[in-house]
PDB file of N, CA and C in Angstrom:
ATOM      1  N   UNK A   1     -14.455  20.232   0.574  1.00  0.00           N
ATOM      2  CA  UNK A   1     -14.873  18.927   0.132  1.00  0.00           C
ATOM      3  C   UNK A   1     -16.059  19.074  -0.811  1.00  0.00           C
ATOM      4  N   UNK A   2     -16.274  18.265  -1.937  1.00  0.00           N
ATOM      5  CA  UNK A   2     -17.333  18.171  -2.940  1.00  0.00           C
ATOM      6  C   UNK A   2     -18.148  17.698  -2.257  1.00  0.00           C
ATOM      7  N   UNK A   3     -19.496  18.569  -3.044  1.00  0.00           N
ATOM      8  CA  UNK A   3     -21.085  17.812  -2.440  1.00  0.00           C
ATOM      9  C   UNK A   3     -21.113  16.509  -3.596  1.00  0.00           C
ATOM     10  N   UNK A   4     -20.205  15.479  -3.261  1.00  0.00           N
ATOM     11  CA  UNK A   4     -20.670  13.989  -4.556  1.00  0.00           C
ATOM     12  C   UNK A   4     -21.351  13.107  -3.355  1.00  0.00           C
ATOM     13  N   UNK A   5     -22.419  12.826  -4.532  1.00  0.00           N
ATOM     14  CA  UNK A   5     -22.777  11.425  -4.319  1.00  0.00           C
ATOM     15  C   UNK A   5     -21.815  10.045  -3.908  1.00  0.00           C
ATOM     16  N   UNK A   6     -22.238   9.024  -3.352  1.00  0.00           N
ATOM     17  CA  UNK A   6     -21.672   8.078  -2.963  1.00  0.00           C
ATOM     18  C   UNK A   6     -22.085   6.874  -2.082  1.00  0.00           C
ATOM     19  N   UNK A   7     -21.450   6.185  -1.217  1.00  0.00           N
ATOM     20  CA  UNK A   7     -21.754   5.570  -0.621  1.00  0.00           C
ATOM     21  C   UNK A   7     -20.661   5.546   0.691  1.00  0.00           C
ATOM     22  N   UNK A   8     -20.882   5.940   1.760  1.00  0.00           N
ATOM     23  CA  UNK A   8     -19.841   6.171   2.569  1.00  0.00           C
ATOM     24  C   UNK A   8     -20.305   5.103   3.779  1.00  0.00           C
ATOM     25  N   UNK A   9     -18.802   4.974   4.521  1.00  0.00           N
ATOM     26  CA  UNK A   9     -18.514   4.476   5.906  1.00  0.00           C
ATOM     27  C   UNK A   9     -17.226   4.582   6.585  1.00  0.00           C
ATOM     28  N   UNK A  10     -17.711   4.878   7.567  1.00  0.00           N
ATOM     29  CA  UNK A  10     -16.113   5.511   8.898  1.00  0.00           C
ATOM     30  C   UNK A  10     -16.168   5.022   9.874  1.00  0.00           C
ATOM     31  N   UNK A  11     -14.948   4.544   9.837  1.00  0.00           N
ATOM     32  CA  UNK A  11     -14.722   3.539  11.319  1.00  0.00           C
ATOM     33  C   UNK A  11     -13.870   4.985  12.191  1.00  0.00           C
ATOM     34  N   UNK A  12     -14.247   4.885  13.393  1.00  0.00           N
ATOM     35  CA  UNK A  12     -13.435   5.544  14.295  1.00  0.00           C
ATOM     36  C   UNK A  12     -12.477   5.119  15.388  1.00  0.00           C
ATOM     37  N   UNK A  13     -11.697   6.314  16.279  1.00  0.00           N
ATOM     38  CA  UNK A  13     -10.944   5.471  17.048  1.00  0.00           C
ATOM     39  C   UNK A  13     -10.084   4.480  16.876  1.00  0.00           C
ATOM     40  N   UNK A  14      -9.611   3.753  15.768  1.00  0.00           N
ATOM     41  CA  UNK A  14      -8.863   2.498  15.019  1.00  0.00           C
ATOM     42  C   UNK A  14      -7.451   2.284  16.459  1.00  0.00           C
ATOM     43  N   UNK A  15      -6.982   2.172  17.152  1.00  0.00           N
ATOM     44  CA  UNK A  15      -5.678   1.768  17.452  1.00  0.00           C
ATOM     45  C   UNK A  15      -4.641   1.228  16.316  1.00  0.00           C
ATOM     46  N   UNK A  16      -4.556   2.646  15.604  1.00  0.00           N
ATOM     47  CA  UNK A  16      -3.043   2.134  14.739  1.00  0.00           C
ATOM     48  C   UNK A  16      -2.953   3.792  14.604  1.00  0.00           C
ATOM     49  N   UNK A  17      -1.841   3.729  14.354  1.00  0.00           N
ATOM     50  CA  UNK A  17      -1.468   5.446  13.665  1.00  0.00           C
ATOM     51  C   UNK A  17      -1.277   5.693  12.281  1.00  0.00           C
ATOM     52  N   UNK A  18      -1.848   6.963  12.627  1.00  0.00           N
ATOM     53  CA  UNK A  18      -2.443   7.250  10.990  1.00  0.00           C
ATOM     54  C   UNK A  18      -1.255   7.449   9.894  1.00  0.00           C
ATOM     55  N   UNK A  19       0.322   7.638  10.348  1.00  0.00           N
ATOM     56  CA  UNK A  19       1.196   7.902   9.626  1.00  0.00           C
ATOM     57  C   UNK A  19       1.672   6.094   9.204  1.00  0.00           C
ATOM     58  N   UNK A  20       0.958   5.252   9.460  1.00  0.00           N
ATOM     59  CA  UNK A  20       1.350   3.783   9.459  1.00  0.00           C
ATOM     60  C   UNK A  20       0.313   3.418   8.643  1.00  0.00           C
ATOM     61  N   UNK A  21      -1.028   3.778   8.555  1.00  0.00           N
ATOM     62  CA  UNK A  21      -2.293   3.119   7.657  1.00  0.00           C
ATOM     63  C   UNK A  21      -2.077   4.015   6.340  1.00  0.00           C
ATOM     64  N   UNK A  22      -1.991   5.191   6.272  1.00  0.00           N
ATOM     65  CA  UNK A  22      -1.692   6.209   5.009  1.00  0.00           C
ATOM     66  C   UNK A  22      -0.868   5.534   4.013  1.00  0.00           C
ATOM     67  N   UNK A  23       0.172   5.304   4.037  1.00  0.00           N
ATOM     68  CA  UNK A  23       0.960   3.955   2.613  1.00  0.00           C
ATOM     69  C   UNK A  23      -0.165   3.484   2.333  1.00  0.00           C
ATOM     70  N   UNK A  24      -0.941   2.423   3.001  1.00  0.00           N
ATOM     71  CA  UNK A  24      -1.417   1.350   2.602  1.00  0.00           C
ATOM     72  C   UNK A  24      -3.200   2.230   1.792  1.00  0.00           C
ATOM     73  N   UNK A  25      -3.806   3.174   2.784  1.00  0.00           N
ATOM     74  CA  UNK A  25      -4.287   4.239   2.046  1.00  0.00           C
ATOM     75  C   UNK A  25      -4.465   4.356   0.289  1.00  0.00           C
ATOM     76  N   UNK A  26      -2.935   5.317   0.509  1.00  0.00           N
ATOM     77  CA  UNK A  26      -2.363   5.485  -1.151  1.00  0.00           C
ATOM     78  C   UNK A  26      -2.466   4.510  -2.256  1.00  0.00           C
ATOM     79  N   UNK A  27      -2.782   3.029  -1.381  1.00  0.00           N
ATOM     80  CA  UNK A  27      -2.278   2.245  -2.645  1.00  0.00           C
ATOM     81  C   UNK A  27      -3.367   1.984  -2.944  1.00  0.00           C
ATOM     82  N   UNK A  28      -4.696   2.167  -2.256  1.00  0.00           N
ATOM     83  CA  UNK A  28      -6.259   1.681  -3.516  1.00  0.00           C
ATOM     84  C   UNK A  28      -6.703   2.667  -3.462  1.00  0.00           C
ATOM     85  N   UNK A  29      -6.449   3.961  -3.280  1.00  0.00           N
ATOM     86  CA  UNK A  29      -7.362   5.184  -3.522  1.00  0.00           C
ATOM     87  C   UNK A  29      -7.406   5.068  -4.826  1.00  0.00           C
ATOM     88  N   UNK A  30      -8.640   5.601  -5.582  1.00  0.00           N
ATOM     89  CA  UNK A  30      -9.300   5.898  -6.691  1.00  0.00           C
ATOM     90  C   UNK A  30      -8.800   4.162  -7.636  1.00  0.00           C
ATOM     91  N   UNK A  31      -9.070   3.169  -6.817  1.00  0.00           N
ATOM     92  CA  UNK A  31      -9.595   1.735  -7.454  1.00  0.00           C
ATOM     93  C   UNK A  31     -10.434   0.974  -7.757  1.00  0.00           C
ATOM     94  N   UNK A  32     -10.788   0.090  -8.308  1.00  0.00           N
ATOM     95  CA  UNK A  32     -12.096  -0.263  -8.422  1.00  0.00           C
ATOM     96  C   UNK A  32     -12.206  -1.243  -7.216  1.00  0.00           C
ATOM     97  N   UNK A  33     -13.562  -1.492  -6.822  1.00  0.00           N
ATOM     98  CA  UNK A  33     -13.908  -2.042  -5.260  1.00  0.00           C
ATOM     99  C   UNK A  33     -13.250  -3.431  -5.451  1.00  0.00           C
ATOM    100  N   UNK A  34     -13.085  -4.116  -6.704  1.00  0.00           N
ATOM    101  CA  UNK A  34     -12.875  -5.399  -6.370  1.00  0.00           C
ATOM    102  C   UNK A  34     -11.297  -5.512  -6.414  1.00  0.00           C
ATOM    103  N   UNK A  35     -10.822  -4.984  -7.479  1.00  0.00           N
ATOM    104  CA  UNK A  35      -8.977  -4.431  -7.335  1.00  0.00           C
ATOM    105  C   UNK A  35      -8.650  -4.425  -5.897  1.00  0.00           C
ATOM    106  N   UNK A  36      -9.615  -3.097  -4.880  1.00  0.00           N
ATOM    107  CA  UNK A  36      -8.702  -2.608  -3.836  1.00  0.00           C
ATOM    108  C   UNK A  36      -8.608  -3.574  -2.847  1.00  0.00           C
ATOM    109  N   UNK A  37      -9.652  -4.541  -3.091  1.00  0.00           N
ATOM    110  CA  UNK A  37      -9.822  -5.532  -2.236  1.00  0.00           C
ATOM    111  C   UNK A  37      -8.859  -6.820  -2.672  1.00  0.00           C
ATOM    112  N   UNK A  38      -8.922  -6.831  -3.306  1.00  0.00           N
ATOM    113  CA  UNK A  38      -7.283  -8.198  -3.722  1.00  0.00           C
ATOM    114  C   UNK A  38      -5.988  -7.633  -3.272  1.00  0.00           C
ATOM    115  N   UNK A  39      -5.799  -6.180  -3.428  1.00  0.00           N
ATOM    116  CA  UNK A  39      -4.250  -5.632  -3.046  1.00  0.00           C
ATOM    117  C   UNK A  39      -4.688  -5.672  -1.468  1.00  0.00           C
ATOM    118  N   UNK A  40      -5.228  -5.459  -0.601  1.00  0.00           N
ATOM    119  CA  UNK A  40      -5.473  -5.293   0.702  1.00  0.00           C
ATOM    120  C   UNK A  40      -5.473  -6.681   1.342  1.00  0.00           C
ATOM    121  N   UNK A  41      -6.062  -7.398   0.830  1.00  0.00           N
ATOM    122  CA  UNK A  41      -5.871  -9.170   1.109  1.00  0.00           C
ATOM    123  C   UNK A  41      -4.338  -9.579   1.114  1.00  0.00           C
ATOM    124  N   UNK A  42      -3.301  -8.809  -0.128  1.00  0.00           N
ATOM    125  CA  UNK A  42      -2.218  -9.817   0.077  1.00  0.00           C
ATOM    126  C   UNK A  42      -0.966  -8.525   0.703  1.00  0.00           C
ATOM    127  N   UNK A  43      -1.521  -7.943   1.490  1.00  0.00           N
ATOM    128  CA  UNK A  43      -0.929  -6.736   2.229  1.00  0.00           C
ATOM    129  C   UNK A  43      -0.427  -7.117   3.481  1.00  0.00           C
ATOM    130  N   UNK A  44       0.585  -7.052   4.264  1.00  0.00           N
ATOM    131  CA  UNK A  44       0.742  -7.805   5.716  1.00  0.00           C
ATOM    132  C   UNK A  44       0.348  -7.141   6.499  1.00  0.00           C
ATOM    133  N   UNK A  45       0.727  -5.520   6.303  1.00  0.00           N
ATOM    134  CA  UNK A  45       0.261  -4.915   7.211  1.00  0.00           C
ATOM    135  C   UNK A  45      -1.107  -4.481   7.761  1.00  0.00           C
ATOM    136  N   UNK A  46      -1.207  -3.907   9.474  1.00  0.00           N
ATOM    137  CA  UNK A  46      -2.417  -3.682   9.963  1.00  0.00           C
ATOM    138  C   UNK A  46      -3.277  -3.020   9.596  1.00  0.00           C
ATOM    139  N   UNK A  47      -2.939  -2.042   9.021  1.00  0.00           N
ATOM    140  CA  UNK A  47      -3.477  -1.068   8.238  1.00  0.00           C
ATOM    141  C   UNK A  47      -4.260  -1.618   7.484  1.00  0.00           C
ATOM    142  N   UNK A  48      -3.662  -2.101   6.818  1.00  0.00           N
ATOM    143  CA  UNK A  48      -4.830  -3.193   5.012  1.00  0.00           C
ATOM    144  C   UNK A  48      -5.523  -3.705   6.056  1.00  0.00           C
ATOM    145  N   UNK A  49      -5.953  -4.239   6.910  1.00  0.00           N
ATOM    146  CA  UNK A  49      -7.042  -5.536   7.682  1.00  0.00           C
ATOM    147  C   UNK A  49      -8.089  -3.856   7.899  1.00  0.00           C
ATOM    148  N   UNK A  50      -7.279  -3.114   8.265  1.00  0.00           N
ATOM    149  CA  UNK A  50      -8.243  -2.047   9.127  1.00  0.00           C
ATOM    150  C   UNK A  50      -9.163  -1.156   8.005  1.00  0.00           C
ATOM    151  N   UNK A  51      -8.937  -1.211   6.941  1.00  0.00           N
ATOM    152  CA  UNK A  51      -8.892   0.032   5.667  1.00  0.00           C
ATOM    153  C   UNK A  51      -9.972  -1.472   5.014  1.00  0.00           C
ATOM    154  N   UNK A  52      -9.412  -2.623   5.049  1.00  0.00           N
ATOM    155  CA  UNK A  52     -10.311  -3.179   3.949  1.00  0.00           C
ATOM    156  C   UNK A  52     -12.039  -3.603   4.758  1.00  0.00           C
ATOM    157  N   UNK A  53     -12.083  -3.461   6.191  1.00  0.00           N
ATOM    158  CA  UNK A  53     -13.020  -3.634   6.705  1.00  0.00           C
ATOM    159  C   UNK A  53     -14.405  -2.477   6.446  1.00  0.00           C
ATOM    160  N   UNK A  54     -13.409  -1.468   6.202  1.00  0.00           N
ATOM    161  CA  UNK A  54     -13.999   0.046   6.114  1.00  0.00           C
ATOM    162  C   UNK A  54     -14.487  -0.277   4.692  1.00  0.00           C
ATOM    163  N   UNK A  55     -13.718  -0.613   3.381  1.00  0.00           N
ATOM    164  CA  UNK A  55     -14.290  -0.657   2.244  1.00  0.00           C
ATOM    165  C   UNK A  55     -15.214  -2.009   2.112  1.00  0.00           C
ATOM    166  N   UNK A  56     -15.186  -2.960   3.082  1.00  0.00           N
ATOM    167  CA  UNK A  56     -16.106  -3.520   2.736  1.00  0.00           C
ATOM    168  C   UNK A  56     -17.924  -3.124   3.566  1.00  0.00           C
ATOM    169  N   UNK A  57     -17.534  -2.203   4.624  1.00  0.00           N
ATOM    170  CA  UNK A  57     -18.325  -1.894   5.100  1.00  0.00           C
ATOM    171  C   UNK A  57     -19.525  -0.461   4.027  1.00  0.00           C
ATOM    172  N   UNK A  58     -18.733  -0.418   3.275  1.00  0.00           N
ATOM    173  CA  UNK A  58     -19.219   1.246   2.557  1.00  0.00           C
ATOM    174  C   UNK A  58     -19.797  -0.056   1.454  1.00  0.00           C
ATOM    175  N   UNK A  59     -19.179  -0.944   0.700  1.00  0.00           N
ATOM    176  CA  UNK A  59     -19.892  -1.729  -0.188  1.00  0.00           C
ATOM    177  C   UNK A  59     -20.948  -2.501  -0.147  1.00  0.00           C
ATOM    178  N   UNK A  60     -20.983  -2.923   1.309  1.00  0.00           N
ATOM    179  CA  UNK A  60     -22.249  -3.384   2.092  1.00  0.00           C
ATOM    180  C   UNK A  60     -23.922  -1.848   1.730  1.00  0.00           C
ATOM    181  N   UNK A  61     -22.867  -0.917   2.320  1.00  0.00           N
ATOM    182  CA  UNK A  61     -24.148   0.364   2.498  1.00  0.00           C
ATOM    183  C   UNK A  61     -24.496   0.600   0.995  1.00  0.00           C
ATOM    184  N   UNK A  62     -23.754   0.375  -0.096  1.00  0.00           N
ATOM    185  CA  UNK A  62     -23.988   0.571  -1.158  1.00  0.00           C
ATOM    186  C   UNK A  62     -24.844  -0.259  -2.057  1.00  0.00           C
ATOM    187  N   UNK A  63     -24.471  -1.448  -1.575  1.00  0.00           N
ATOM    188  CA  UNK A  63     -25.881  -2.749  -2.125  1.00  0.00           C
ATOM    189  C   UNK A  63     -27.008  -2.663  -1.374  1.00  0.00           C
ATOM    190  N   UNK A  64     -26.693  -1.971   0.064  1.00  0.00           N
ATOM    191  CA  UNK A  64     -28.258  -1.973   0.455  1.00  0.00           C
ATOM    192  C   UNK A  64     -29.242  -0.875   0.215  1.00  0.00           C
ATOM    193  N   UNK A  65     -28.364  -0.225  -0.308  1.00  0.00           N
ATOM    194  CA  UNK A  65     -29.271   1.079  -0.423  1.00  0.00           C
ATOM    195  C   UNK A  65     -29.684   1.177  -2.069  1.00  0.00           C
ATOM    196  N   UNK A  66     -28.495   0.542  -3.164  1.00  0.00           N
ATOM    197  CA  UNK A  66     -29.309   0.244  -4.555  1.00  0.00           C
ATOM    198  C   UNK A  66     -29.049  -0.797  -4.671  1.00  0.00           C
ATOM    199  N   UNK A  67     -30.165  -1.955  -4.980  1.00  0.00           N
ATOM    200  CA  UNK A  67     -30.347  -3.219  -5.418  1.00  0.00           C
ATOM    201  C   UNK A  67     -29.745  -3.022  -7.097  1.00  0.00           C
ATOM    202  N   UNK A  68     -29.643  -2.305  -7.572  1.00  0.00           N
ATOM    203  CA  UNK A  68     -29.008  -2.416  -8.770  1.00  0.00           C
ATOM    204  C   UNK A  68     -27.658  -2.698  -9.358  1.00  0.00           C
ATOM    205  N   UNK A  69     -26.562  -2.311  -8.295  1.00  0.00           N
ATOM    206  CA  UNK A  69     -25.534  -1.834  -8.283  1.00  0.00           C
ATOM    207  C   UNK A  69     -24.519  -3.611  -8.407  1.00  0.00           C
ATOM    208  N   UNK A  70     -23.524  -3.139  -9.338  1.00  0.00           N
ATOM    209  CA  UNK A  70     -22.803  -4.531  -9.306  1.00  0.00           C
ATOM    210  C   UNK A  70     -21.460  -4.011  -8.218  1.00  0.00           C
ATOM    211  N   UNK A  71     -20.661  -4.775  -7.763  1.00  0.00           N
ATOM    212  CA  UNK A  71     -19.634  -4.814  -7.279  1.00  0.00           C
ATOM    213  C   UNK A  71     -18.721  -4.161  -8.307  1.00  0.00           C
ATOM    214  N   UNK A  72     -18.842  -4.665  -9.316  1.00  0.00           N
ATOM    215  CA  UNK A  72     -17.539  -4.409 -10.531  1.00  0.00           C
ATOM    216  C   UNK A  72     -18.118  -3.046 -11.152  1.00  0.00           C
ATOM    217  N   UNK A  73     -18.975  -2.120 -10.436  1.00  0.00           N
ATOM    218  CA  UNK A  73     -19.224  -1.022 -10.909  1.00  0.00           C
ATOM    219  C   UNK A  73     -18.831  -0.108 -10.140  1.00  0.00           C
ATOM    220  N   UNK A  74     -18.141  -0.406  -8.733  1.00  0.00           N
ATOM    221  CA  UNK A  74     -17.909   0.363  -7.794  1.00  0.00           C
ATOM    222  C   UNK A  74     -16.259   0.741  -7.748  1.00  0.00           C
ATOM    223  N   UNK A  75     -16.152   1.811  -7.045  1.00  0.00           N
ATOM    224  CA  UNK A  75     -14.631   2.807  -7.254  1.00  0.00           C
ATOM    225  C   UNK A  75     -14.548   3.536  -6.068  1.00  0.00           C
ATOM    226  N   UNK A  76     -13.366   3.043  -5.749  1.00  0.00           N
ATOM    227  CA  UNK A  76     -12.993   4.025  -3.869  1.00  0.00           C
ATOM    228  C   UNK A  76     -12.620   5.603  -4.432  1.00  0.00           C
ATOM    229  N   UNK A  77     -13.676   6.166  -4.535  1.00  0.00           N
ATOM    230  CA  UNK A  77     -13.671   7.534  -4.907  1.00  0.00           C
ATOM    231  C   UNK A  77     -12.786   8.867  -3.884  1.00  0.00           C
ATOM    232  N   UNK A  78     -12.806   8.286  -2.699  1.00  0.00           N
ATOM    233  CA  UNK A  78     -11.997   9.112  -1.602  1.00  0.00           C
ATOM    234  C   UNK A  78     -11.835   7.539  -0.639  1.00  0.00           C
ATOM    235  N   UNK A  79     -10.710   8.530  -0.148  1.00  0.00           N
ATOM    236  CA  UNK A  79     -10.104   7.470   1.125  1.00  0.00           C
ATOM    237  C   UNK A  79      -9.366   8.348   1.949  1.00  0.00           C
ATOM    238  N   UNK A  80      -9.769   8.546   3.463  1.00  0.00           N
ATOM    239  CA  UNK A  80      -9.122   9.580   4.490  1.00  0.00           C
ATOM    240  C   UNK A  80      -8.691   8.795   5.713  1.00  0.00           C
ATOM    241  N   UNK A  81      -7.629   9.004   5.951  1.00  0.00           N
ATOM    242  CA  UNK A  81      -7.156   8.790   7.282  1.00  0.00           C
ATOM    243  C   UNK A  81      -6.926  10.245   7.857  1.00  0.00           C
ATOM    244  N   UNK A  82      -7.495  10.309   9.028  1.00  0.00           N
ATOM    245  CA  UNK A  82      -7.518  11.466   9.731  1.00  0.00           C
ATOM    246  C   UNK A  82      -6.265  11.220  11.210  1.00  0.00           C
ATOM    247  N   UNK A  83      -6.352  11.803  12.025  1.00  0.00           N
ATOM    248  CA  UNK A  83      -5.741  11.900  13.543  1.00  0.00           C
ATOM    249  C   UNK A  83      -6.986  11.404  14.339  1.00  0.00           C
ATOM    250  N   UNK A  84      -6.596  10.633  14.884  1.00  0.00           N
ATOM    251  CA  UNK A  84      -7.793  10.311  16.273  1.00  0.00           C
ATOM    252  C   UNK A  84      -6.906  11.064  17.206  1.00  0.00           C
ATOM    253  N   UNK A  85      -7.763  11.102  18.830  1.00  0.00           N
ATOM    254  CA  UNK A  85      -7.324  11.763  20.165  1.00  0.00           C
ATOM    255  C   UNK A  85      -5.970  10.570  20.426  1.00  0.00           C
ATOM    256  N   UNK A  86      -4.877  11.270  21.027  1.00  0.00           N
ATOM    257  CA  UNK A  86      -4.064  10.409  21.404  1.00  0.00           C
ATOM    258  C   UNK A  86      -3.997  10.237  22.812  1.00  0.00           C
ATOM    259  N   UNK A  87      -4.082   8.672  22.769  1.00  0.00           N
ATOM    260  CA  UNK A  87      -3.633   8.555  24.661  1.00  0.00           C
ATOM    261  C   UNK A  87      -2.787   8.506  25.417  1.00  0.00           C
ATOM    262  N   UNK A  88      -2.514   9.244  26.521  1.00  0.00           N
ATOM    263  CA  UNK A  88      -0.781   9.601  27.132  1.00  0.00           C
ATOM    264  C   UNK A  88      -0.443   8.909  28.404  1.00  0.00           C
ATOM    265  N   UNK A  89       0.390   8.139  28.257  1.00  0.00           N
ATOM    266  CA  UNK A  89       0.963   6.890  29.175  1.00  0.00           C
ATOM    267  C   UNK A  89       2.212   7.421  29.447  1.00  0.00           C
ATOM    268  N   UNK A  90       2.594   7.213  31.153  1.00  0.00           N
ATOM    269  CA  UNK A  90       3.746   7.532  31.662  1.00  0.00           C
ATOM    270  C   UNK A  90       4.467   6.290  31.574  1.00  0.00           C
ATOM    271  N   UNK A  91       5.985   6.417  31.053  1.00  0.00           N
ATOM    272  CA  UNK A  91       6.755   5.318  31.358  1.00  0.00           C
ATOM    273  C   UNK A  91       7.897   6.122  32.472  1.00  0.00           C
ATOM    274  N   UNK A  92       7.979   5.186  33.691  1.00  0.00           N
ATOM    275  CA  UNK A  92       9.179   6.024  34.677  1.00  0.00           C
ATOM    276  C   UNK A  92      10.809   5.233  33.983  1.00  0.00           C
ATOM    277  N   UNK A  93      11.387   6.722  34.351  1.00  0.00           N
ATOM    278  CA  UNK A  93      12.815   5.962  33.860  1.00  0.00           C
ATOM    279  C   UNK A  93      13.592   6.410  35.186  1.00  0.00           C
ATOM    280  N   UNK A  94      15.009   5.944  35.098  1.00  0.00           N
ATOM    281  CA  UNK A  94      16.099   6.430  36.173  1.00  0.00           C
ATOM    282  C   UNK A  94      15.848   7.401  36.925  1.00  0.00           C
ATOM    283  N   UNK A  95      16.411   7.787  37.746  1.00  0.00           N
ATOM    284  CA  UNK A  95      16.199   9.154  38.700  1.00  0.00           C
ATOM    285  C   UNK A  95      15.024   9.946  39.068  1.00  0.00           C
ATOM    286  N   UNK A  96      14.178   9.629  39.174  1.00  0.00           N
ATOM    287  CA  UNK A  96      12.637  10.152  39.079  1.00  0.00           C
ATOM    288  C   UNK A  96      12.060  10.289  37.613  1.00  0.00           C
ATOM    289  N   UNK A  97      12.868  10.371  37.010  1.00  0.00           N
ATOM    290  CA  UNK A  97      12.256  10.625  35.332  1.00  0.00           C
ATOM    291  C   UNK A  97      11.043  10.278  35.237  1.00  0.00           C
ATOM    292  N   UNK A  98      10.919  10.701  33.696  1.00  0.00           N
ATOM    293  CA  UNK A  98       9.630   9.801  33.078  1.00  0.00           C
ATOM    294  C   UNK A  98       9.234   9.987  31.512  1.00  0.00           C
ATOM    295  N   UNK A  99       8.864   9.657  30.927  1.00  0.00           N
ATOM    296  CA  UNK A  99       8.874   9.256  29.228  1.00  0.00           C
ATOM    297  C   UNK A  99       7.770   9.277  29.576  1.00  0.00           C
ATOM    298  N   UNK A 100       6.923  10.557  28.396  1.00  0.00           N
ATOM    299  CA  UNK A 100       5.550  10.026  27.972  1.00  0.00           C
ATOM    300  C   UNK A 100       5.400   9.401  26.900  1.00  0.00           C
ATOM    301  N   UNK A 101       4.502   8.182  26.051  1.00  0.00           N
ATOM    302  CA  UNK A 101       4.441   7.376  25.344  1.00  0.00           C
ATOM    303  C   UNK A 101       2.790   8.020  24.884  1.00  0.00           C
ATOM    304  N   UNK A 102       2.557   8.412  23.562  1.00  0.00           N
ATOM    305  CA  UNK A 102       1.643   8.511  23.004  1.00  0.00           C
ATOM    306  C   UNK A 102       1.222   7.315  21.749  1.00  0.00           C
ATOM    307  N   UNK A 103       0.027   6.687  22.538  1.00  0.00           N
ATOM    308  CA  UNK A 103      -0.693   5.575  21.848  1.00  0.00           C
ATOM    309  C   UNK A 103      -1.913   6.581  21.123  1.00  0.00           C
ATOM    310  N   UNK A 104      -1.705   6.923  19.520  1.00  0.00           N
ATOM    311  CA  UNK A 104      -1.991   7.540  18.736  1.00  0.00           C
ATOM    312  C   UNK A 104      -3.432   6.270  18.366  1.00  0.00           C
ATOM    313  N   UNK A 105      -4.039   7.057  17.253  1.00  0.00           N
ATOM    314  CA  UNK A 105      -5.579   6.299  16.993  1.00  0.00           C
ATOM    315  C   UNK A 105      -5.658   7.257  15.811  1.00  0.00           C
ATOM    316  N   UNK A 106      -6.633   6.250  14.745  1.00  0.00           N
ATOM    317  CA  UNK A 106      -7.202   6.865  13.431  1.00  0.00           C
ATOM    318  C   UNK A 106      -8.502   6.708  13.173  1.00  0.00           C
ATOM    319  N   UNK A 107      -8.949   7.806  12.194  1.00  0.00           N
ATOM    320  CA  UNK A 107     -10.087   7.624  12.110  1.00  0.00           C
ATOM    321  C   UNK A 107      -9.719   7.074  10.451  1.00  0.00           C
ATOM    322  N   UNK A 108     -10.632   6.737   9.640  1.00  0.00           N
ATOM    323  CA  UNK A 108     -10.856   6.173   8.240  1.00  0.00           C
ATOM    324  C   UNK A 108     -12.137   6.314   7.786  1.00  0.00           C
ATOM    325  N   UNK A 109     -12.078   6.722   6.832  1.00  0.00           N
ATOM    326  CA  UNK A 109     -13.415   7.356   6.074  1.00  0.00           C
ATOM    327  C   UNK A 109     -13.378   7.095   4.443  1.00  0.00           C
ATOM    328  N   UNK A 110     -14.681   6.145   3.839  1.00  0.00           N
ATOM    329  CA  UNK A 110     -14.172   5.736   2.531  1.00  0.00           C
ATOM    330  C   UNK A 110     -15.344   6.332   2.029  1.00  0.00           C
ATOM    331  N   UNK A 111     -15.660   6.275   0.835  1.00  0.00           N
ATOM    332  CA  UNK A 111     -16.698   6.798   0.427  1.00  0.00           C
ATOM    333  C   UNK A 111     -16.368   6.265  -1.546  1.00  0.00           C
ATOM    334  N   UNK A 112     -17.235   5.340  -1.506  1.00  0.00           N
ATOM    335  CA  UNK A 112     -17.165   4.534  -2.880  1.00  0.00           C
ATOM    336  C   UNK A 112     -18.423   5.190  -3.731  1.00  0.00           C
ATOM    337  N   UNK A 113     -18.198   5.400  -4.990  1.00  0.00           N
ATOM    338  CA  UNK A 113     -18.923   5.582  -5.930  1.00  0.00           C
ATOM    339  C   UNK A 113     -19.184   4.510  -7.419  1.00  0.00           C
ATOM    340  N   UNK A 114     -20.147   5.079  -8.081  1.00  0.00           N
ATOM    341  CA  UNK A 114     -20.102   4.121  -9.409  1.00  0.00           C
ATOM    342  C   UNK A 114     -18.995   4.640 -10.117  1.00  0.00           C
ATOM    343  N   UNK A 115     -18.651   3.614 -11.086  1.00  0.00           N
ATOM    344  CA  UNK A 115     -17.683   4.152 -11.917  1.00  0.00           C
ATOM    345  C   UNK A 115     -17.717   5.011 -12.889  1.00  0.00           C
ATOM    346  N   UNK A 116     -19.236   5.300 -13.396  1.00  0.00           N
ATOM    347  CA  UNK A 116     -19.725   6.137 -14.504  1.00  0.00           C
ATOM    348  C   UNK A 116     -19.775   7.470 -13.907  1.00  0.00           C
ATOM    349  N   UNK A 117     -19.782   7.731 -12.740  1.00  0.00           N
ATOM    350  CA  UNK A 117     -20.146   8.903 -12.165  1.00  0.00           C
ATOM    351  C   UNK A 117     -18.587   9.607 -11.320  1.00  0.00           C
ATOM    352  N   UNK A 118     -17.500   9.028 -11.851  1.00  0.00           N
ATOM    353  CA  UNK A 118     -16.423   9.322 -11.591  1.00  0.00           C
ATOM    354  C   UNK A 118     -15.695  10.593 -12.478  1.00  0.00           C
TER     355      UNK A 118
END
């Protein structure tokens, strides 16, 4: 990973799986903050609610830390969905059986930059 500058924030633990938020991922990586945020608004899925909380949370850390900075100068420079720990639930079936059910979890990690420094 590059030593860049930025403005980062990571939500952990998410209850969704990461092979389900990744599409939605792909579609504002390397966008500008106010773009990724209109495609994520008219997105149905859980993923976009979960991913746009994260970019608005990194745009928050980014106005507070430079009073200079416009919105329309900012760019989702990276965007990661990782594996969270998965949790393992028995379901019993017929004959003594049993089905394990893995309730999977993500982590998300954004990290927005200016656009000049892209």
């Amino acid at each position: 990973m590059e030593n860049r500058k930025g403005f980062k924030a990571i939500a952990k633990y998410l209850p969704s799986s990461p092979s389900k938020v990744r599409p939605v991922a792909d579609l504002v990586r390397n966008k500008r903050y106010v773009d990724a945020i209109a495609i994520l608004d008219a997105m149905p899925q859980k993923g976009a609610l979960l991913i746009k909380k994260v970019v608005k949370s990194a745009a928050a850390n980014a106005m507070s830390q430079n009073k200079k900075l416009d919105e329309e100068q900012l760019v989702v420079a990276q965007l990661f969905v990782d594996d969270g720990p998965r949790m393992k639930r028995v379901w019993p079936r017929s004959h003594g059986r049993r089905d394990i059910l893995l309730k999977r979890q993500c982590h998300i990690t954004v990290v927005l930059d200016e656009k000049g420094g892209r």
